[in-house]
C-alpha atoms as a PDB file:
ATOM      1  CA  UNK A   1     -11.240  -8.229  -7.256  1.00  0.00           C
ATOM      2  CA  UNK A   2     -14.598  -9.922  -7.392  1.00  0.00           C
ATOM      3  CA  UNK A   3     -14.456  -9.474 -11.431  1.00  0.00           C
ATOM      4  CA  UNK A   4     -14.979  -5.389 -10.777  1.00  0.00           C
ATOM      5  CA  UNK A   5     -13.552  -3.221 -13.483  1.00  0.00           C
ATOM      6  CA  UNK A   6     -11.728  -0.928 -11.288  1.00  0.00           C
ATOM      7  CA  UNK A   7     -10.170   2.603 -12.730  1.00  0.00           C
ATOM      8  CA  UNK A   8      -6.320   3.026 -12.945  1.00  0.00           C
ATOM      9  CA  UNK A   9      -7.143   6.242 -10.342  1.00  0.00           C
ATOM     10  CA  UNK A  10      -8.931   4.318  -7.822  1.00  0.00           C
ATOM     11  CA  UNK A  11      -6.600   2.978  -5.008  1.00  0.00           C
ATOM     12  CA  UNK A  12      -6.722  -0.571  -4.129  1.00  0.00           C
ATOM     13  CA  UNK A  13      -7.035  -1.076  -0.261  1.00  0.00           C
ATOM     14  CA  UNK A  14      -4.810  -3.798   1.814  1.00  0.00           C
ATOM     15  CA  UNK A  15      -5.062  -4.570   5.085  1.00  0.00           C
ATOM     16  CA  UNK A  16      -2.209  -5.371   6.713  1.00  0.00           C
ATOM     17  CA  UNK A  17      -1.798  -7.220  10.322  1.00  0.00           C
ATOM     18  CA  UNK A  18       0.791  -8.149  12.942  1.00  0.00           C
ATOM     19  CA  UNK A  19       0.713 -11.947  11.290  1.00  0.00           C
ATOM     20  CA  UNK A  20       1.260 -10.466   7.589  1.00  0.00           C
ATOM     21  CA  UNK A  21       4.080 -11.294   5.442  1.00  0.00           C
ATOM     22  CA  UNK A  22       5.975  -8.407   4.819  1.00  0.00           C
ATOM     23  CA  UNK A  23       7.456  -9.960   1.672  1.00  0.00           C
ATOM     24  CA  UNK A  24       3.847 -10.770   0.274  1.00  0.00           C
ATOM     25  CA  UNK A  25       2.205  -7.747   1.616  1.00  0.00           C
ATOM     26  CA  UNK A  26       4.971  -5.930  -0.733  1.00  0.00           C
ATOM     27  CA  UNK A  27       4.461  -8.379  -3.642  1.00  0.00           C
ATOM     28  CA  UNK A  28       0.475  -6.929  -3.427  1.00  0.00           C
ATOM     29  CA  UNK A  29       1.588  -3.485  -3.533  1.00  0.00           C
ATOM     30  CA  UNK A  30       4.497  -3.680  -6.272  1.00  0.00           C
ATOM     31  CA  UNK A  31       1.173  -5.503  -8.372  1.00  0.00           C
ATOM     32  CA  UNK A  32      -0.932  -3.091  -7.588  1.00  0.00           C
ATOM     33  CA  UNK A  33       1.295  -0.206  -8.505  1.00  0.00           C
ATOM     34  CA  UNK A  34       1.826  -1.547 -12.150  1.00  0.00           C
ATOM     35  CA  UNK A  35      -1.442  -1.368 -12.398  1.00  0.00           C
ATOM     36  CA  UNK A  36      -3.044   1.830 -11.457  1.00  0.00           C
ATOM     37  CA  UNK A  37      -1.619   4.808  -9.627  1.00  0.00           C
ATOM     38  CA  UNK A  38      -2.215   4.213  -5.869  1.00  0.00           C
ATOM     39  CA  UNK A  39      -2.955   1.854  -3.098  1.00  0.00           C
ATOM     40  CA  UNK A  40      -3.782   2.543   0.297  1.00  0.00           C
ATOM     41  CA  UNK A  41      -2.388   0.298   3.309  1.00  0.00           C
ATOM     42  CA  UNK A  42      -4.085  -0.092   6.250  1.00  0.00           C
ATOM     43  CA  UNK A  43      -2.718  -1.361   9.675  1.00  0.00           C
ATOM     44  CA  UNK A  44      -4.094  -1.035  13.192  1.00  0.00           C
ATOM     45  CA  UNK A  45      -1.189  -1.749  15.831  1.00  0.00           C
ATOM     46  CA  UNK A  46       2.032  -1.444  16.119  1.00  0.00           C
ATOM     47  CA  UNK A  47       3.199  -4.590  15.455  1.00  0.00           C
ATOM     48  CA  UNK A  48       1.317  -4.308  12.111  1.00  0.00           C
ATOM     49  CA  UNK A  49       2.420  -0.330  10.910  1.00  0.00           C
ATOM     50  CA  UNK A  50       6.144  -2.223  11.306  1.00  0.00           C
ATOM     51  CA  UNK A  51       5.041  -4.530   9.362  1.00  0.00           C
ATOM     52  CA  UNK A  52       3.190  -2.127   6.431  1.00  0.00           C
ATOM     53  CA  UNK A  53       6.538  -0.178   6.296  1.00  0.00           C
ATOM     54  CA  UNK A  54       8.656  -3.113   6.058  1.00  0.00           C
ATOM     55  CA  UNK A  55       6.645  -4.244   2.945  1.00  0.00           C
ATOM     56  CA  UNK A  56       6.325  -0.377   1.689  1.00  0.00           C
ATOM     57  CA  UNK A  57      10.562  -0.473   1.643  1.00  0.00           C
ATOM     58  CA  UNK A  58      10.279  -4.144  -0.150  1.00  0.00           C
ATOM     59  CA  UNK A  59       8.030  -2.941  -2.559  1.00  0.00           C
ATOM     60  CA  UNK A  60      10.777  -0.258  -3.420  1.00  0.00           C
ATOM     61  CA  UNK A  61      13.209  -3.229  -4.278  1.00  0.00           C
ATOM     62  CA  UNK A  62      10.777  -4.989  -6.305  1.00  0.00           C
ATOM     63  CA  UNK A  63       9.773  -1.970  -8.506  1.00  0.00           C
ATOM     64  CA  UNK A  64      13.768  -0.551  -8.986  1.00  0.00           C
ATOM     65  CA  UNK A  65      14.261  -2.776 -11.751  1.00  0.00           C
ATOM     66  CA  UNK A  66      10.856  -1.292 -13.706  1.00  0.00           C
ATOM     67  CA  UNK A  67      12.373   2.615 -13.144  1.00  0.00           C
ATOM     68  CA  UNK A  68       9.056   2.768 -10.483  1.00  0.00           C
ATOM     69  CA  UNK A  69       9.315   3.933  -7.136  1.00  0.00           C
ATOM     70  CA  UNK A  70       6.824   5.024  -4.379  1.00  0.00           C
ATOM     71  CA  UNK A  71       5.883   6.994  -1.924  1.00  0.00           C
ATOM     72  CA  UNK A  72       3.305   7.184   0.780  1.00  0.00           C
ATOM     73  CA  UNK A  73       1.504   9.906   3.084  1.00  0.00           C
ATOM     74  CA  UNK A  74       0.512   8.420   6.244  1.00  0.00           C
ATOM     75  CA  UNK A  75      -2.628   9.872   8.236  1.00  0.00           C
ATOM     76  CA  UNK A  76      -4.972   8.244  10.863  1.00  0.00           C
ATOM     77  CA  UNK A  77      -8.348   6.554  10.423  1.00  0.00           C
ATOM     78  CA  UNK A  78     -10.968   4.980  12.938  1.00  0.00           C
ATOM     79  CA  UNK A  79     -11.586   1.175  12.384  1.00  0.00           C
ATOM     80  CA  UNK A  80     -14.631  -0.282  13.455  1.00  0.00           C
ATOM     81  CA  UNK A  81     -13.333  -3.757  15.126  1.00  0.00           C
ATOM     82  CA  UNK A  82     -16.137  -5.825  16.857  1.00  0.00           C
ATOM     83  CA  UNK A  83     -18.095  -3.261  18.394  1.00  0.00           C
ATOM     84  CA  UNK A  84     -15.278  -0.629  19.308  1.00  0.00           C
ATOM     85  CA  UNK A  85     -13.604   1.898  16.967  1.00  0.00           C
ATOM     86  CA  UNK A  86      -9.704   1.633  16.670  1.00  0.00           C
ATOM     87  CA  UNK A  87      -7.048   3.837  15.485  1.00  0.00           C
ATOM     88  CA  UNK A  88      -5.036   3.493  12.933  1.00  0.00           C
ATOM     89  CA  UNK A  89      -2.459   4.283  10.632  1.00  0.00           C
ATOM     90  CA  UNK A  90      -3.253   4.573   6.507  1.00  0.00           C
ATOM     91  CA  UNK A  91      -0.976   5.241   4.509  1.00  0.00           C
ATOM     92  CA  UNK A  92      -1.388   6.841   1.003  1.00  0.00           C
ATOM     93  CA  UNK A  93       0.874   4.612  -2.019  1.00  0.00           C
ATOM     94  CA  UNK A  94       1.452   6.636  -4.975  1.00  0.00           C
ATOM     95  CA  UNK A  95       3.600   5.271  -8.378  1.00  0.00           C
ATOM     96  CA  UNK A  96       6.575   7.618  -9.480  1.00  0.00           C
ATOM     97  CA  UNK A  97       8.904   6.857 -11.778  1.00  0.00           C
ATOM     98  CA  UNK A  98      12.644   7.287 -11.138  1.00  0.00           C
ATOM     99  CA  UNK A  99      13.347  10.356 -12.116  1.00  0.00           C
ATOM    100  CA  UNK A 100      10.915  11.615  -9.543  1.00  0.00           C
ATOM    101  CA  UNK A 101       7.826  12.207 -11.708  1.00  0.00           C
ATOM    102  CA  UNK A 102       4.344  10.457 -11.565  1.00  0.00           C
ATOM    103  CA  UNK A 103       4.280   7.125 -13.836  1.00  0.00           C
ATOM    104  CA  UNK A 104       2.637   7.841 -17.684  1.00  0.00           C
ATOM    105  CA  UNK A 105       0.682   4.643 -18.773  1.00  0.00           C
END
């Protein structure tokens, strides 16, 4: 990230789009998870929430065999794209481990 020390605590932000890689997008997310507590996803459209969730249920798959899981809150934000605001959908990653509580480092 631009050689920034970030905190375990602060989330990591992707943006996600109708063109994204679900399998990649959830490779970025399982990475970001091992390394701090949260990430938020961000996707304006339709076509690109399918693809945030597809990559959020990936994710699960790729972070099974580490006894991590997620989960994720979703809530609406306003985008500025060009010179109109959008809505859109961001959705709140947080680590757990398997047996349902929050992941000790």
């Amino acid at each position: 990230m631009n050689g920034e020390t970030t905190h375990p605590f602060t989330p990591a932000t992707l943006k996600v789009s109708a063109k994204s890689n679900p399998n990649a997008v959830a490779g970025a997310i399982a990475a970001a998870l091992r390394q701090r507590d949260g990430v938020e996803v961000q996707a304006v459209g339709a076509a690109a929430v399918n693809q945030a969730v597809k990559a959020l249920a990936i994710a699960r798959a790729y972070l099974k065999n580490e006894s991590l899981d997620l989960v994720g809150t979703p809530s609406f934000i306003s985008v500025p794209i060009g010179d109109e605001e959008r809505t859109g959908i961001s959705i709140a990653v947080e680590r757990r481990t398997l047996d349902g509580g929050a992941a000790i480092e």
